[in-house]
C-alpha atoms as a PDB file:
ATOM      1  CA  UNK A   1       8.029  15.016  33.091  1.00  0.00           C
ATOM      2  CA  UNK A   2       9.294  17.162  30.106  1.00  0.00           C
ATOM      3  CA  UNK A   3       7.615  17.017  26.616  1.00  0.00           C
ATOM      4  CA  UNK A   4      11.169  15.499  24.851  1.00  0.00           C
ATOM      5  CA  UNK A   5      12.137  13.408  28.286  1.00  0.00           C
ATOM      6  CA  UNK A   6      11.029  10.014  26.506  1.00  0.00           C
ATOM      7  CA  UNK A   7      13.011  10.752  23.192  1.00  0.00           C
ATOM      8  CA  UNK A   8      16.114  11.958  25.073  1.00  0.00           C
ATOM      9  CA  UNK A   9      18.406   8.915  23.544  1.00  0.00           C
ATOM     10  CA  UNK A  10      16.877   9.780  19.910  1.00  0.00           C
ATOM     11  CA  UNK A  11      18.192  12.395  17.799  1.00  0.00           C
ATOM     12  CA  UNK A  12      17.633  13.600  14.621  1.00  0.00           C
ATOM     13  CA  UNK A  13      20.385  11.430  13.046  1.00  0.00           C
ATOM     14  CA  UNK A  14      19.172   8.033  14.783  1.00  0.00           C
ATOM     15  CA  UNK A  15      15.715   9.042  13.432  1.00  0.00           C
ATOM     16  CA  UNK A  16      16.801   9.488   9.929  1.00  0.00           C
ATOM     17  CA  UNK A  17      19.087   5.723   9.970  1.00  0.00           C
ATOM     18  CA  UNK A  18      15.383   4.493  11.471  1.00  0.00           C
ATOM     19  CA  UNK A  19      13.646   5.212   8.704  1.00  0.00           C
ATOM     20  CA  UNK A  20      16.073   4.138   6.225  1.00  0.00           C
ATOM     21  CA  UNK A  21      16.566   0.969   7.743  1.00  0.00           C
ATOM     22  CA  UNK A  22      12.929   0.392   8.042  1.00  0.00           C
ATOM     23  CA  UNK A  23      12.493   1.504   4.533  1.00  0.00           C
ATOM     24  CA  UNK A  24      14.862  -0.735   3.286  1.00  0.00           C
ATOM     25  CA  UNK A  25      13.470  -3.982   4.933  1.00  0.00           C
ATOM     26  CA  UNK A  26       9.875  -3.048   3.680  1.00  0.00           C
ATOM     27  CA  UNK A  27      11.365  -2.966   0.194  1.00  0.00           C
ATOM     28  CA  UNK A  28      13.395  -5.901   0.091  1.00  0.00           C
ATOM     29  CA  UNK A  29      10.026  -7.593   1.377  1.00  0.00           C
ATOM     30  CA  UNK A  30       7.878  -6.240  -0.912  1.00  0.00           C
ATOM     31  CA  UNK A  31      10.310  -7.097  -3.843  1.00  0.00           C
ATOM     32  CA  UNK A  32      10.541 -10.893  -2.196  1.00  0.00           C
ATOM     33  CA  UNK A  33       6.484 -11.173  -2.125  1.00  0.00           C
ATOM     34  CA  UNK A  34       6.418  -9.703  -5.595  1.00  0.00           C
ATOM     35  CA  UNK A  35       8.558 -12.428  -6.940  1.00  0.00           C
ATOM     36  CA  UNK A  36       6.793 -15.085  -4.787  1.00  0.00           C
ATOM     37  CA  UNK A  37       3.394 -14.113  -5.829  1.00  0.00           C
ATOM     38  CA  UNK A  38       2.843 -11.420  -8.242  1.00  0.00           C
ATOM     39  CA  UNK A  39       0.396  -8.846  -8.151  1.00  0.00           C
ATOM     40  CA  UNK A  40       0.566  -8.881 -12.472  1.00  0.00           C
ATOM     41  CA  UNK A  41       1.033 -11.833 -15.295  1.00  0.00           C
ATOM     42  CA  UNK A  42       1.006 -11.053 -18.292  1.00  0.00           C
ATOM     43  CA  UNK A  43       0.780  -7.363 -18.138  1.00  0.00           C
ATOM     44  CA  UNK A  44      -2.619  -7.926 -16.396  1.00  0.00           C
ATOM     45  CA  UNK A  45      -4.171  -8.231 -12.932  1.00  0.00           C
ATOM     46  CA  UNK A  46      -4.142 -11.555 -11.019  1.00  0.00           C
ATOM     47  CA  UNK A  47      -6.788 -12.176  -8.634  1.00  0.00           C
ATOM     48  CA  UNK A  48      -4.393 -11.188  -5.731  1.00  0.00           C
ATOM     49  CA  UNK A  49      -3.417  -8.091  -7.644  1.00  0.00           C
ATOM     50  CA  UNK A  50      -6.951  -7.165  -7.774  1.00  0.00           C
ATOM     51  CA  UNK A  51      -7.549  -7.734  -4.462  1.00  0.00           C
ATOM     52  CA  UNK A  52      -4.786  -5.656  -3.167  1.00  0.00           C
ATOM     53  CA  UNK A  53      -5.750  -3.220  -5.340  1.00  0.00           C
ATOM     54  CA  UNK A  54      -9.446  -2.950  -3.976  1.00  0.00           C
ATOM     55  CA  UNK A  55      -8.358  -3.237  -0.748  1.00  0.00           C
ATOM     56  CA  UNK A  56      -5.708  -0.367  -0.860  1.00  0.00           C
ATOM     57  CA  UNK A  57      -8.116   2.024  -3.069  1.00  0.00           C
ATOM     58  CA  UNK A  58      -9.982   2.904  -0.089  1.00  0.00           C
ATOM     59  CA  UNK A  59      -7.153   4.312   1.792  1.00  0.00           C
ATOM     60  CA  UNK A  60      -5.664   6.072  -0.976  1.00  0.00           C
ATOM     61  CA  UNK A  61      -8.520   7.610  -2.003  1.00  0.00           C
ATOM     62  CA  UNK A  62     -10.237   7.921   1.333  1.00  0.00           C
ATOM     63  CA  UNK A  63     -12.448  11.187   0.812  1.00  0.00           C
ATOM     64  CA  UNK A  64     -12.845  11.075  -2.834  1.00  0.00           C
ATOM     65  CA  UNK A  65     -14.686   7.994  -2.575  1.00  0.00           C
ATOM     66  CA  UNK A  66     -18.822   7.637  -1.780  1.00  0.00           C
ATOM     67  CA  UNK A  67     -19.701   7.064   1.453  1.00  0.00           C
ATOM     68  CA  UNK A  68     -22.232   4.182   0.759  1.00  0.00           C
ATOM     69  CA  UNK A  69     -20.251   0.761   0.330  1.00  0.00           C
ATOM     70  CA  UNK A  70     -22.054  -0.538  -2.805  1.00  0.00           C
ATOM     71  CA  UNK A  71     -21.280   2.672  -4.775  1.00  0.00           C
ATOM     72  CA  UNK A  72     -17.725   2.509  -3.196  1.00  0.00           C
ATOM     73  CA  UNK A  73     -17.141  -0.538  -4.713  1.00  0.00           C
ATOM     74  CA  UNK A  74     -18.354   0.329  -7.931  1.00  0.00           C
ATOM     75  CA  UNK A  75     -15.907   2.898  -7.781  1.00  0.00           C
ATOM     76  CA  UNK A  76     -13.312   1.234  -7.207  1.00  0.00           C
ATOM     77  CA  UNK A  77     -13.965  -1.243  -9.621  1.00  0.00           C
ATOM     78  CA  UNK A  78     -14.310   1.531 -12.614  1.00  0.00           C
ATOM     79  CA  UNK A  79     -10.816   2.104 -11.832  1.00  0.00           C
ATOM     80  CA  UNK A  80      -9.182  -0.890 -12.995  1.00  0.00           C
ATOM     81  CA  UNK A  81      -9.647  -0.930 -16.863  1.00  0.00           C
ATOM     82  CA  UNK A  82     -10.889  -3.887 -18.420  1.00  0.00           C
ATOM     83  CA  UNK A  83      -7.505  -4.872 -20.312  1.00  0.00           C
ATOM     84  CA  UNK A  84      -5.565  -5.206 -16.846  1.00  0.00           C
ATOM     85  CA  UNK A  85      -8.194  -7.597 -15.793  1.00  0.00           C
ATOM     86  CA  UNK A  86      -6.925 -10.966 -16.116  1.00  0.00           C
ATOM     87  CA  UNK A  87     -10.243 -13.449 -16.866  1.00  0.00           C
END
């Protein structure tokens, strides 16, 4: 079996209308959660904002981070600044 045999229907064009499409839908989403729940109130961090935000930090910043998880976290948490911490 060829290399391309199992794209042969997709082209370069298709791809690109793909991507949009599936760009679109995960922004329209995104924008829907947002106004459902959002991540900020008052110019500050909810408690689901900070939790996305810890949870995402670790992929973002995947080899800049320590390896041990305490230290990770402590990290991460010097990230946020105090004021966008909502108490």
């Amino acid at each position: 079996m060829p290399i391309g045999a199992t794209l042969t229907g997709m082209r370069r064009r298709s791809l690109l209308k793909v991507g949009l499409a599936g760009g679109v839908v995960l922004a329209l989403a995104g924008t829907g959660l947002a106004l459902v729940q959002p991540a900020r109130r008052d110019g500050k961090f909810t408690e689901v904002g900070r939790a996305l935000f810890m949870g995402l930090a670790p992929a973002v910043l995947a080899g800049l981070l320590p390896a041990e998880t305490g230290a990770r976290q402590q990290a991460i948490a010097g990230l946020l600044p105090l004021s966008l911490i909502h108490i």
